[in-house]
PDB file of N, CA and C in Angstrom:
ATOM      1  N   UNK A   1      38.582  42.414  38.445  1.00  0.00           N
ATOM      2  CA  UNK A   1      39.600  43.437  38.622  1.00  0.00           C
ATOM      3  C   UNK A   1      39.634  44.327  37.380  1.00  0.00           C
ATOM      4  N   UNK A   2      39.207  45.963  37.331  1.00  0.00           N
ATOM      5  CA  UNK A   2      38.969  46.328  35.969  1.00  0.00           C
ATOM      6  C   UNK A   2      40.325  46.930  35.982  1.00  0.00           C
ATOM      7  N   UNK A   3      40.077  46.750  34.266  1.00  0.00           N
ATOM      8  CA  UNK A   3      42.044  47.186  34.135  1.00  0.00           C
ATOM      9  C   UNK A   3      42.602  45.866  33.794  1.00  0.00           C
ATOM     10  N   UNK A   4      42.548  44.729  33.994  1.00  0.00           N
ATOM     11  CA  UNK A   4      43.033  43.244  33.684  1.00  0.00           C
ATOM     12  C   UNK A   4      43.239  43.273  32.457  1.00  0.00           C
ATOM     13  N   UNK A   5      42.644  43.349  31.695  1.00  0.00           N
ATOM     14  CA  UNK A   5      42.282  43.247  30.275  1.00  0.00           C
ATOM     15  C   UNK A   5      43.396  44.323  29.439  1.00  0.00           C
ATOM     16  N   UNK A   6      43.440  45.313  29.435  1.00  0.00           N
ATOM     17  CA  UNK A   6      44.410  46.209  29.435  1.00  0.00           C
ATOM     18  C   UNK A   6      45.601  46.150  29.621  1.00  0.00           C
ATOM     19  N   UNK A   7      46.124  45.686  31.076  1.00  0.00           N
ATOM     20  CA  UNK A   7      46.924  45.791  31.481  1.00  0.00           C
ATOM     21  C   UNK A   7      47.849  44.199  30.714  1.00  0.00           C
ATOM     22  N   UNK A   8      46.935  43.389  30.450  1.00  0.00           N
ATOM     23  CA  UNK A   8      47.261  42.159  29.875  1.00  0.00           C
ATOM     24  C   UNK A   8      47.658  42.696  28.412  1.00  0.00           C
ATOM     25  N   UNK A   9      46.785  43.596  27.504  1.00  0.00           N
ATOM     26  CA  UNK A   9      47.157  44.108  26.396  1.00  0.00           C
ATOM     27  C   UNK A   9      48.501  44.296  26.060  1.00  0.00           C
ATOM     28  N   UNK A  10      48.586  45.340  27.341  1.00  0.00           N
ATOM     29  CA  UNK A  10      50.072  45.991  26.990  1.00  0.00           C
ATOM     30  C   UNK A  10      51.230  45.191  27.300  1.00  0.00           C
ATOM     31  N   UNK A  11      51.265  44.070  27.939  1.00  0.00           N
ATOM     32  CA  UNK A  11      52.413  43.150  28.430  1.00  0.00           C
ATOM     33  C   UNK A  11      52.751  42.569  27.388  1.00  0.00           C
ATOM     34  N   UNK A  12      51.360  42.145  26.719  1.00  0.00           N
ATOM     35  CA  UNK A  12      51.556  41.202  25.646  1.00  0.00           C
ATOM     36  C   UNK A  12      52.420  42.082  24.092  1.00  0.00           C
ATOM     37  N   UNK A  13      51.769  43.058  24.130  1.00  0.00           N
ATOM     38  CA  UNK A  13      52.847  44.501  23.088  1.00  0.00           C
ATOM     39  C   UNK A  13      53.922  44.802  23.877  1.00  0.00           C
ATOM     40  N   UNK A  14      54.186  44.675  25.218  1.00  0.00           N
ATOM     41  CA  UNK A  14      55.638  44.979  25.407  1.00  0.00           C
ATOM     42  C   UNK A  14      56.875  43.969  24.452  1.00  0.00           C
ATOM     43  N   UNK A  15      55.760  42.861  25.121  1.00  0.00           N
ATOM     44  CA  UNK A  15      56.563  41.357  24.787  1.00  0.00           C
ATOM     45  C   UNK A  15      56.919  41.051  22.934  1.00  0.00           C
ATOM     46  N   UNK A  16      56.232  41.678  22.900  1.00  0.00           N
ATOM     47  CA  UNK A  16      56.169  41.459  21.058  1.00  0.00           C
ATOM     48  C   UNK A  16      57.296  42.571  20.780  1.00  0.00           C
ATOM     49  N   UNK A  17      57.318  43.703  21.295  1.00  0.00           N
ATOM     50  CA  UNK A  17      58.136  44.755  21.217  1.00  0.00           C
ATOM     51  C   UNK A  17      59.348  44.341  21.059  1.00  0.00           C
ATOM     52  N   UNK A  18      59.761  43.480  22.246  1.00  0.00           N
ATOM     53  CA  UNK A  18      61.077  43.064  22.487  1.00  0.00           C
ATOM     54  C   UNK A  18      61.598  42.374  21.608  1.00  0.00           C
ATOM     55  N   UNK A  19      60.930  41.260  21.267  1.00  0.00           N
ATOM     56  CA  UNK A  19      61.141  40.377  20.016  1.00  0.00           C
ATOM     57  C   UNK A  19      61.352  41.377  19.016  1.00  0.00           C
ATOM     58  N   UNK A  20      60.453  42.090  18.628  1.00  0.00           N
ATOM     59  CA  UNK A  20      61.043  43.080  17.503  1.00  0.00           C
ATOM     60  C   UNK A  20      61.978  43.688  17.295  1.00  0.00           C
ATOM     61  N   UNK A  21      62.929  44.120  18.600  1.00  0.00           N
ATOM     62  CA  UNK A  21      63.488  45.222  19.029  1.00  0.00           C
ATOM     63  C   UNK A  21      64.843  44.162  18.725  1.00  0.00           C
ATOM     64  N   UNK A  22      64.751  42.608  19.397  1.00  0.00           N
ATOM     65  CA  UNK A  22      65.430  41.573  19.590  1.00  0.00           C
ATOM     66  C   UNK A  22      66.036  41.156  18.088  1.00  0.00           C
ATOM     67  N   UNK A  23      65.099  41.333  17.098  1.00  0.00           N
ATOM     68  CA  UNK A  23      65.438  40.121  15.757  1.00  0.00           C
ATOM     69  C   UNK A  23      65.199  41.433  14.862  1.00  0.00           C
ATOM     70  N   UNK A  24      64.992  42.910  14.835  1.00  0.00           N
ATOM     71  CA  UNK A  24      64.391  43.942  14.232  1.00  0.00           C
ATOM     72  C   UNK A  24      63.753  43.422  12.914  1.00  0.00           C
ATOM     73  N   UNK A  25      62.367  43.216  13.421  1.00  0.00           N
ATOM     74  CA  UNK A  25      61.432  42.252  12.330  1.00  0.00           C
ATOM     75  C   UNK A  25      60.596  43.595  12.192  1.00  0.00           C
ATOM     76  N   UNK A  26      59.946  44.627  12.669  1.00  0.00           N
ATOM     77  CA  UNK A  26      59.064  45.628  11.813  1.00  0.00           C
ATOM     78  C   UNK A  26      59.377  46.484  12.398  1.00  0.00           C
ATOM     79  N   UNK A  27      59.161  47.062  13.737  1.00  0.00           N
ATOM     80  CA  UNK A  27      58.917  47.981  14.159  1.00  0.00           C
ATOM     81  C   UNK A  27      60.865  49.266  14.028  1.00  0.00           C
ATOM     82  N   UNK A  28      61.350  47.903  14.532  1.00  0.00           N
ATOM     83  CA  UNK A  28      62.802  48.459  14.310  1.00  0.00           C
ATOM     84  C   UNK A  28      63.203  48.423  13.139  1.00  0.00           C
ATOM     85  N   UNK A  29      63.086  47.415  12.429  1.00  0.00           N
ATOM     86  CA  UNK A  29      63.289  47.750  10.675  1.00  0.00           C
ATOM     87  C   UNK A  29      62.826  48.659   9.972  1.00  0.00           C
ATOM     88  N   UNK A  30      62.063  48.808   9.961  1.00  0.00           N
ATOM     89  CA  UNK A  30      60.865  50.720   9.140  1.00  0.00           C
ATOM     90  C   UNK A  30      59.911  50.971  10.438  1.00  0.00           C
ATOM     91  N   UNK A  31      60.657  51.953  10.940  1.00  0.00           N
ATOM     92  CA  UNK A  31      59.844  52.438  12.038  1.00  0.00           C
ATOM     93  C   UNK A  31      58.499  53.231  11.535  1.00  0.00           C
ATOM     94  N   UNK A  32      58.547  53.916  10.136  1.00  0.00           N
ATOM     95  CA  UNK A  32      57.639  54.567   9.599  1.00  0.00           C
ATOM     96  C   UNK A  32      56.570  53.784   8.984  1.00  0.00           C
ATOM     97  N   UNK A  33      56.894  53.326   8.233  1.00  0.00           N
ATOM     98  CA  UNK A  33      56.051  51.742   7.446  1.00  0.00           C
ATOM     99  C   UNK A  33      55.425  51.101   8.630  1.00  0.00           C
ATOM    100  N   UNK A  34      55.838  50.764   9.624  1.00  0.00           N
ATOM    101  CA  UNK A  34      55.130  49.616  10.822  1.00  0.00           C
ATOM    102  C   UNK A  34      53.964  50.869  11.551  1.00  0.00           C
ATOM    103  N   UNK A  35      54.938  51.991  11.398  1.00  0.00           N
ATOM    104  CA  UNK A  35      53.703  52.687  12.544  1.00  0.00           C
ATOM    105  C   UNK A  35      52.325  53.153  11.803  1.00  0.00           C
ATOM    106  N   UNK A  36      52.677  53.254  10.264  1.00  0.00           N
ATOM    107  CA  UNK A  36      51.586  53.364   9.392  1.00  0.00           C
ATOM    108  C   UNK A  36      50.531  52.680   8.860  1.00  0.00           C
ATOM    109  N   UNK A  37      51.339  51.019   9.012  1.00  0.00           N
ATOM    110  CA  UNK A  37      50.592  50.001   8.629  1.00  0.00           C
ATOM    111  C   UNK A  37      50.121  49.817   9.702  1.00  0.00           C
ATOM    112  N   UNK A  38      50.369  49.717  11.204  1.00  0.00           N
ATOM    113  CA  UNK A  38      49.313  49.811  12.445  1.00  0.00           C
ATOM    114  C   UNK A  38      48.581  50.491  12.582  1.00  0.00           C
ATOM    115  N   UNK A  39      48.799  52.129  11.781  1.00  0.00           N
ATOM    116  CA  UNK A  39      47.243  52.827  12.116  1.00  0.00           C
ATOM    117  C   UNK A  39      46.271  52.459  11.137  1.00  0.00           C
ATOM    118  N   UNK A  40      46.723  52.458   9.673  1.00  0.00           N
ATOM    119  CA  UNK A  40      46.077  52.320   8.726  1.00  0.00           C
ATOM    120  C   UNK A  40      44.850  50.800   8.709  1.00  0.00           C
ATOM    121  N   UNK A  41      45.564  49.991   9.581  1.00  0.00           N
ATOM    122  CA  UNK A  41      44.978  48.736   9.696  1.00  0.00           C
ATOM    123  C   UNK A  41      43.800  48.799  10.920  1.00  0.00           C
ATOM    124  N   UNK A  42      44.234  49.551  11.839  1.00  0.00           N
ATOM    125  CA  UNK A  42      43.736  50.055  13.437  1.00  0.00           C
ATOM    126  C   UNK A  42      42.490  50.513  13.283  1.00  0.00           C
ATOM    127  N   UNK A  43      43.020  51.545  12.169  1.00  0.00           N
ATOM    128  CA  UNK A  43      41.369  52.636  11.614  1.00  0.00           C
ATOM    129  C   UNK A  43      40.426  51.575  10.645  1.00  0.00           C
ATOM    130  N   UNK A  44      41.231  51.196   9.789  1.00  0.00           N
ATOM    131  CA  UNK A  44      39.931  50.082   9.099  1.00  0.00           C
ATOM    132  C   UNK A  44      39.074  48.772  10.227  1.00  0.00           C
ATOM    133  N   UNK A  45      40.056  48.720  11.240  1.00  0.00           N
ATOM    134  CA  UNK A  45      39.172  47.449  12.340  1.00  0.00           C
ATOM    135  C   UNK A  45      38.323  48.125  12.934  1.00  0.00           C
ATOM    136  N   UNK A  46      38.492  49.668  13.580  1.00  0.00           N
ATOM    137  CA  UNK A  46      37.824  50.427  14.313  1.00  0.00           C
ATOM    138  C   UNK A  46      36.420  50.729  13.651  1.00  0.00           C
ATOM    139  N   UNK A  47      36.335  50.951  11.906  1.00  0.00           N
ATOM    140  CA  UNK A  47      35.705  51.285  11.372  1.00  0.00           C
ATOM    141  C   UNK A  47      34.795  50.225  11.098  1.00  0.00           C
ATOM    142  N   UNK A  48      35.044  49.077  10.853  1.00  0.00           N
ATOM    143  CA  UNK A  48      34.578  48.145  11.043  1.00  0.00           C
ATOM    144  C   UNK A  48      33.919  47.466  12.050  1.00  0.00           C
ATOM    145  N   UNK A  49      34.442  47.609  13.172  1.00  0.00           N
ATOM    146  CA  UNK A  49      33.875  47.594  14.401  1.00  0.00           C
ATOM    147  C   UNK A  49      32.458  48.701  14.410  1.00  0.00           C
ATOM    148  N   UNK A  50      32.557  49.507  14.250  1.00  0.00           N
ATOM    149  CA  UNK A  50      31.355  50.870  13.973  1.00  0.00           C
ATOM    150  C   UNK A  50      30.372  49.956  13.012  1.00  0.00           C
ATOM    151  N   UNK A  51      30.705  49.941  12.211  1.00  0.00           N
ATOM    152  CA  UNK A  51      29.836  49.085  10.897  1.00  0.00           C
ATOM    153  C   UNK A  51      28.829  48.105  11.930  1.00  0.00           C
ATOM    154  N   UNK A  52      29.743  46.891  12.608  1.00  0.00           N
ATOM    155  CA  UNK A  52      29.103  45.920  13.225  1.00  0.00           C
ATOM    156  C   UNK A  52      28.449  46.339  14.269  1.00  0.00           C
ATOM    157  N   UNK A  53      28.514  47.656  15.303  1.00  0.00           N
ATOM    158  CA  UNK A  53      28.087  48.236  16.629  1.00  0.00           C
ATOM    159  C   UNK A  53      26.305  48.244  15.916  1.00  0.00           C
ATOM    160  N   UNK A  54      26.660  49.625  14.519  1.00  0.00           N
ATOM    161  CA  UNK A  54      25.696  50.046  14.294  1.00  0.00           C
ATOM    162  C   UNK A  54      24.692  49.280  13.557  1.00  0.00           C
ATOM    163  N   UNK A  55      24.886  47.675  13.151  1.00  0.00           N
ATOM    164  CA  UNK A  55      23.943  47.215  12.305  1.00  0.00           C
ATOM    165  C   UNK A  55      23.688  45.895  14.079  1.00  0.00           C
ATOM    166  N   UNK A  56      23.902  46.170  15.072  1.00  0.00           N
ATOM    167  CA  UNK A  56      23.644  45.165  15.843  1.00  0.00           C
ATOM    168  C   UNK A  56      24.420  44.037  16.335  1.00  0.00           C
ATOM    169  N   UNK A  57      25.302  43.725  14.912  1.00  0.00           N
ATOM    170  CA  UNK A  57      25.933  42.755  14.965  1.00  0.00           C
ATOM    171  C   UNK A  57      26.820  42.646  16.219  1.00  0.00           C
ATOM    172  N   UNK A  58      27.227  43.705  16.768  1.00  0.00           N
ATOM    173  CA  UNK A  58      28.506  43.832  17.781  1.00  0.00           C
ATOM    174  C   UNK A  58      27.947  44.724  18.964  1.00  0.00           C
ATOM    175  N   UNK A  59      28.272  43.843  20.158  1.00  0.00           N
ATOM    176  CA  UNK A  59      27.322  44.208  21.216  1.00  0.00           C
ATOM    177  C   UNK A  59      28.360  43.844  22.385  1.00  0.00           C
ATOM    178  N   UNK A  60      28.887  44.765  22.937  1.00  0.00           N
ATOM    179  CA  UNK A  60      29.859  44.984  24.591  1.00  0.00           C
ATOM    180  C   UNK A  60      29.607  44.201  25.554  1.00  0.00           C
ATOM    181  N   UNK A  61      29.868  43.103  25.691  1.00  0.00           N
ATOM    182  CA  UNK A  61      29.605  42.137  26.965  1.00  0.00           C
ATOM    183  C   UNK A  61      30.453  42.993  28.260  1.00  0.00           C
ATOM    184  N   UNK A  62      29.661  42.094  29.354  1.00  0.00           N
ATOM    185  CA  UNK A  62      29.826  42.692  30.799  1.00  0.00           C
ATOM    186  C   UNK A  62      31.096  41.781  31.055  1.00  0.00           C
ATOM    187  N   UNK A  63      32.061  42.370  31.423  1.00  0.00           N
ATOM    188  CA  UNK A  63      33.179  41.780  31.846  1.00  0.00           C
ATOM    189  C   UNK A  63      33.574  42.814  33.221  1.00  0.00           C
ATOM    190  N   UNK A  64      34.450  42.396  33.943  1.00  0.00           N
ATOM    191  CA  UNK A  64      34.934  42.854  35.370  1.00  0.00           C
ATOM    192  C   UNK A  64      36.306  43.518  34.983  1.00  0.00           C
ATOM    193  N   UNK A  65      36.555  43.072  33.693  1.00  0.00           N
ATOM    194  CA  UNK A  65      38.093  42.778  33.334  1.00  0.00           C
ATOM    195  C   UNK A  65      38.452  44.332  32.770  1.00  0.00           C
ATOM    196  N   UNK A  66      37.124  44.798  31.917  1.00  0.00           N
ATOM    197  CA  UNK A  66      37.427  46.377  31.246  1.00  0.00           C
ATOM    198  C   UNK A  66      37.195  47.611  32.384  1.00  0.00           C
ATOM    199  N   UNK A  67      38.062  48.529  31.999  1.00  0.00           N
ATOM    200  CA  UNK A  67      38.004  49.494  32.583  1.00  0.00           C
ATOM    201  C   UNK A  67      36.999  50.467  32.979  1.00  0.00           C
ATOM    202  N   UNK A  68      35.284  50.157  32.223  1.00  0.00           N
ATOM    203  CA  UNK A  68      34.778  50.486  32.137  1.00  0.00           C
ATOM    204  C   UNK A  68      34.681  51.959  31.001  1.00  0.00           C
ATOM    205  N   UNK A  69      35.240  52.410  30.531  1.00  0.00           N
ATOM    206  CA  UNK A  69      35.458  53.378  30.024  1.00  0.00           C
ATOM    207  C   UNK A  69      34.939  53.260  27.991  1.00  0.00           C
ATOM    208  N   UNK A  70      33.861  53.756  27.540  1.00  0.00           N
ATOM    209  CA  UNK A  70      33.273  53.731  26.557  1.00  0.00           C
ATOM    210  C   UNK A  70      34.055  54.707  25.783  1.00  0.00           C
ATOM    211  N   UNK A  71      34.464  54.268  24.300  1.00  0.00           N
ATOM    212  CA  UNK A  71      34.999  55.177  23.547  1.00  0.00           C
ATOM    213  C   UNK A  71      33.535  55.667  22.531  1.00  0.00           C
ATOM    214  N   UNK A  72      32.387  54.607  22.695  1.00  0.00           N
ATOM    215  CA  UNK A  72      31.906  55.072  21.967  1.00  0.00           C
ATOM    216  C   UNK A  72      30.389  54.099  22.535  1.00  0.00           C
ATOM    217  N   UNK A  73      28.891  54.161  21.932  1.00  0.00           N
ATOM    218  CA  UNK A  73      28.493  52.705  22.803  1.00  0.00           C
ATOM    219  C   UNK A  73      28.984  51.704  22.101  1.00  0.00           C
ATOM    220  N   UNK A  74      29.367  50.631  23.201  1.00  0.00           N
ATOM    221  CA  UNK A  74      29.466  49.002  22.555  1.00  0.00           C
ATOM    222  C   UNK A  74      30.679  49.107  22.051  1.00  0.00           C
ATOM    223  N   UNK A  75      31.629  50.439  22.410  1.00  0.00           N
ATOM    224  CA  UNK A  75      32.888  50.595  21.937  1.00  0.00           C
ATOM    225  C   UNK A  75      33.682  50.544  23.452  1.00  0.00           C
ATOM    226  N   UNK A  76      34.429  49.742  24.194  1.00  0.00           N
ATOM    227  CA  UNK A  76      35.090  49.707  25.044  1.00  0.00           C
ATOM    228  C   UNK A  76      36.871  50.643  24.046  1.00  0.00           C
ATOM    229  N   UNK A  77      37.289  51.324  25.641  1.00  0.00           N
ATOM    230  CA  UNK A  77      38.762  51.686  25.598  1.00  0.00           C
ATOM    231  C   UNK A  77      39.353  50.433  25.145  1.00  0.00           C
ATOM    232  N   UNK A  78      39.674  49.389  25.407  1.00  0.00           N
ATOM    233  CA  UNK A  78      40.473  48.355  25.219  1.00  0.00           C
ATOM    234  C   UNK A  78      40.521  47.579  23.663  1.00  0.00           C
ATOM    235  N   UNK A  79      39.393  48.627  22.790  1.00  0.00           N
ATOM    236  CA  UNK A  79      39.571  47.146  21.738  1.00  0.00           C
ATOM    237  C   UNK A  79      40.338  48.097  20.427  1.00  0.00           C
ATOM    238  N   UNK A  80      40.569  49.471  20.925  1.00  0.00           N
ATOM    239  CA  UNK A  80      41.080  49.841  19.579  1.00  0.00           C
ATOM    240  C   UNK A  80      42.894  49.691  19.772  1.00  0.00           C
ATOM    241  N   UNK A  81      42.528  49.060  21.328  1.00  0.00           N
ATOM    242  CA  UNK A  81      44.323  48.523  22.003  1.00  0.00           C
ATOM    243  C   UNK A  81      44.573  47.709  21.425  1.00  0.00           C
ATOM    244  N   UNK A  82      43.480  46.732  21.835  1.00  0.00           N
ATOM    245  CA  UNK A  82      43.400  45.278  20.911  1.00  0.00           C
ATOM    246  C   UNK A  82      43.781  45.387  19.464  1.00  0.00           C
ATOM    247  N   UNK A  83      43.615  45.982  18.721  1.00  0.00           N
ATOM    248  CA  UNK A  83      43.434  45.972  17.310  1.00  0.00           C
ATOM    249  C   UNK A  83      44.462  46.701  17.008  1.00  0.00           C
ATOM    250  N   UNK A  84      45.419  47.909  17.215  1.00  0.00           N
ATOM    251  CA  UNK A  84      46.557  48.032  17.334  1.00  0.00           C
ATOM    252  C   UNK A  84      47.728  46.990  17.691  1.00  0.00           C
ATOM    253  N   UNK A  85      47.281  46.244  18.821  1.00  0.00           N
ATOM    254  CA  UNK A  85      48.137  45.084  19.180  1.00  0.00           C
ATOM    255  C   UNK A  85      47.812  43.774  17.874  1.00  0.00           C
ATOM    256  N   UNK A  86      47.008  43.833  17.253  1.00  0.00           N
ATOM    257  CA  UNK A  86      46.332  42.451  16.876  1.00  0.00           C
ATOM    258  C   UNK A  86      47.016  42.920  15.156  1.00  0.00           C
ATOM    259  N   UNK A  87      47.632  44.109  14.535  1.00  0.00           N
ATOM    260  CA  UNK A  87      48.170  44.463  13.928  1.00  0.00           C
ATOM    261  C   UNK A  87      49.247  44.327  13.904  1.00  0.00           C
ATOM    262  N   UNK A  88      49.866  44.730  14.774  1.00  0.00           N
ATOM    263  CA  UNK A  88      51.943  44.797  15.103  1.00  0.00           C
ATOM    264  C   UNK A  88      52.098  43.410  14.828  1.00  0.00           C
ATOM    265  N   UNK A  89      51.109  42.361  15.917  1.00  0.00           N
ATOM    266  CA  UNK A  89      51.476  41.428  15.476  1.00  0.00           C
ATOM    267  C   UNK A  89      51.786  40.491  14.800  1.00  0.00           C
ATOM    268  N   UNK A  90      50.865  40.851  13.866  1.00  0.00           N
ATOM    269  CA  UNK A  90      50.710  40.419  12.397  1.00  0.00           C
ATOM    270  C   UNK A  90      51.725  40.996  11.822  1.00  0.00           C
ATOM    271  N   UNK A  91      52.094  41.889  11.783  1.00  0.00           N
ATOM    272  CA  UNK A  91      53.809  41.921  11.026  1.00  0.00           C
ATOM    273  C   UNK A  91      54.915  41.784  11.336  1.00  0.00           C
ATOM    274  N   UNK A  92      55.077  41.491  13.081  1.00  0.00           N
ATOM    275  CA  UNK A  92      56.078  40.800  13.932  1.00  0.00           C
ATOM    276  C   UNK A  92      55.886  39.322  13.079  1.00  0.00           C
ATOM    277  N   UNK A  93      54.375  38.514  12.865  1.00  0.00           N
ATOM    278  CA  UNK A  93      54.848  37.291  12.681  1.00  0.00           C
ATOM    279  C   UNK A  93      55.205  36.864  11.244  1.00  0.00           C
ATOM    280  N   UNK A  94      54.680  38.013  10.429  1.00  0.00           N
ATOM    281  CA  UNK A  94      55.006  38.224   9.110  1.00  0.00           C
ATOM    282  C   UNK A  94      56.394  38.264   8.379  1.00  0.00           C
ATOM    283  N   UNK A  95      56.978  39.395   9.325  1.00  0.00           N
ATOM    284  CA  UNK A  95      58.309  39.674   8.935  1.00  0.00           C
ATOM    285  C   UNK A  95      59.721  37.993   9.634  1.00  0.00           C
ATOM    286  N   UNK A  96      58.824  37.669  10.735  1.00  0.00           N
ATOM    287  CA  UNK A  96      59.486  36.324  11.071  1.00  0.00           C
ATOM    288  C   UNK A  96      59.334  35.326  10.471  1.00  0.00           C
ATOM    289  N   UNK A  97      58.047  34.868   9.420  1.00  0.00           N
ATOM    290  CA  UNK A  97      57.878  34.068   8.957  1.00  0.00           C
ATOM    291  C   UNK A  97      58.699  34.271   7.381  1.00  0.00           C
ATOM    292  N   UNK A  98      58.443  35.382   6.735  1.00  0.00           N
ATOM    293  CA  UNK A  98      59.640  35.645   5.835  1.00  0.00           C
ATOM    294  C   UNK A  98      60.819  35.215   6.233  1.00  0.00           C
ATOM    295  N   UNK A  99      61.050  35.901   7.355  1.00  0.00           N
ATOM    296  CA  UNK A  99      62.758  35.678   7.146  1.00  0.00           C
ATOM    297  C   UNK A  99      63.421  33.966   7.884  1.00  0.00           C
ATOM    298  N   UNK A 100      62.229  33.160   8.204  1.00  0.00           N
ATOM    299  CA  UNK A 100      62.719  32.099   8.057  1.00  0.00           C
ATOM    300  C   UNK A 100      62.526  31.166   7.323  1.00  0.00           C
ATOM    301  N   UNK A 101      61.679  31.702   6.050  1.00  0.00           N
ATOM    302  CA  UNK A 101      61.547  30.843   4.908  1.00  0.00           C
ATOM    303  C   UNK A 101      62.863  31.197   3.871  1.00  0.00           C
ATOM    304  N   UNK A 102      63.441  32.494   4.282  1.00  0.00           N
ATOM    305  CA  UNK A 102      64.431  32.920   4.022  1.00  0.00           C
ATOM    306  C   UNK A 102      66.029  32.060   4.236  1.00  0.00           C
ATOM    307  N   UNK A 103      65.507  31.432   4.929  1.00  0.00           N
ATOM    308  CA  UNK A 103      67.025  30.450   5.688  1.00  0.00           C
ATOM    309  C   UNK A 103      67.511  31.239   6.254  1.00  0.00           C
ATOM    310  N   UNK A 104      66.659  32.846   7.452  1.00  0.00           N
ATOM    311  CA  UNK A 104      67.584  33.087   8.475  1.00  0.00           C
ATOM    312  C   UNK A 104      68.099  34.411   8.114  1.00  0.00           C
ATOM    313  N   UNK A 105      68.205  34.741   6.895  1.00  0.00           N
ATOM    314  CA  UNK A 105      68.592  35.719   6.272  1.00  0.00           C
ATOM    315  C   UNK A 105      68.228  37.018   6.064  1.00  0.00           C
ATOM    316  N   UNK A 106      68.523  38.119   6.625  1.00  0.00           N
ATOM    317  CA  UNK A 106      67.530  39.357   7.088  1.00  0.00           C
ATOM    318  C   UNK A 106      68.007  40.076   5.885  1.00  0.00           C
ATOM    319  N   UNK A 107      66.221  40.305   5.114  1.00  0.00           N
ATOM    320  CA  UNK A 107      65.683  40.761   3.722  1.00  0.00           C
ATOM    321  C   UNK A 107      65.826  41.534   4.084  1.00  0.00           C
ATOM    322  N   UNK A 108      66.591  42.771   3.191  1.00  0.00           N
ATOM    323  CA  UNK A 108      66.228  44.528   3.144  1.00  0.00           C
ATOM    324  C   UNK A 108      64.859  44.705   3.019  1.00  0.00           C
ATOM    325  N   UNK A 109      64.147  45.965   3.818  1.00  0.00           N
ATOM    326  CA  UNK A 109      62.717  46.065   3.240  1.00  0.00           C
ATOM    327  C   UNK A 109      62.370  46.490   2.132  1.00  0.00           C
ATOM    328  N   UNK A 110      61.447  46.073   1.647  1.00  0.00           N
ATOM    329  CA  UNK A 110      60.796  46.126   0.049  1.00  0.00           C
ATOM    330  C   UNK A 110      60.648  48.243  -0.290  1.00  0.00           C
ATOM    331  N   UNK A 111      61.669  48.285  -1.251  1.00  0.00           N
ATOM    332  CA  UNK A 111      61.790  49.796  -1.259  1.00  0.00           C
ATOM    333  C   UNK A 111      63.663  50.297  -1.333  1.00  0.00           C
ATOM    334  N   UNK A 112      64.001  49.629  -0.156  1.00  0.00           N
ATOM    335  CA  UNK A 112      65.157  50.040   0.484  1.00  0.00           C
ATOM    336  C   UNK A 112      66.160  49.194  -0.792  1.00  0.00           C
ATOM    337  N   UNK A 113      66.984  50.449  -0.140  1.00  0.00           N
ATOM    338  CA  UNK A 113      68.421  49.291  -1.042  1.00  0.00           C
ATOM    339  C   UNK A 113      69.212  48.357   0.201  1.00  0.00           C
ATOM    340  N   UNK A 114      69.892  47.423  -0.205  1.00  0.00           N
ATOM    341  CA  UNK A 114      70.603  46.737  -0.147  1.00  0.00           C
ATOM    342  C   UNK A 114      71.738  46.940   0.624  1.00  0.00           C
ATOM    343  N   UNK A 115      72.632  46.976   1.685  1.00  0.00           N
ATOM    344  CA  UNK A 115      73.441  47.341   2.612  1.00  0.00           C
ATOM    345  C   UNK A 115      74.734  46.782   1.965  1.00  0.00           C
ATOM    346  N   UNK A 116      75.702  47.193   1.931  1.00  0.00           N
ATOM    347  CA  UNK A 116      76.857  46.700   1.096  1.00  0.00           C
ATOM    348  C   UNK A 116      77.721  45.630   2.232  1.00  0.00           C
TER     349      UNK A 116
END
């Protein structure tokens, strides 16, 4: 079923969304900072990904699951989703794992002042 893969992407970033949106762990806490550190991180995987396409290392398997749609060769639509998603999450689990080594306690972000 092409599109599976995708469509699984985005459920799984809705779902993370919510949690974020739920406990405001990045995206709702510095909306600017999270959306920067997802591209900034997005473009270095993407670029990296290029690195590995072009030395061989990284090679597009046949799946039913992608949309078919090439961003580039051996570059499927779905993986710069992936890697956007594979980012957020990493600071969804980041900012959760802080704040429960924290005892629970929601840290101002690093920068910000302090809420009276």
């Amino acid at each position: 079923m092409p599109g599976l893969y995708l469509l699984a992407l985005l459920v799984s970033a809705a779902g993370i969304a919510a949690l974020d949106a739920r406990f405001r762990l990045a995206f709702w806490a510095a909306p600017a900072r999270t959306t920067g550190a997802i591209a900034l991180g997005t473009a270095f995987f993407v670029a990296w990904d290029a690195v590995g396409i072009a030395t061989g290392v990284f090679v597009k398997g046949d799946s039913p699951l992608l949309l078919g749609i090439d961003l580039a060769p051996h570059l499927p639509l779905e993986e710069p989703v992936f890697l956007a998603f594979l980012c957020y999450l990493a600071l969804v689990v980041d900012a959760a794992a802080r704040r429960r080594i924290a005892g629970g306690r929601r840290e101002p972000a690093p920068g910000t002042a302090e809420a009276p």
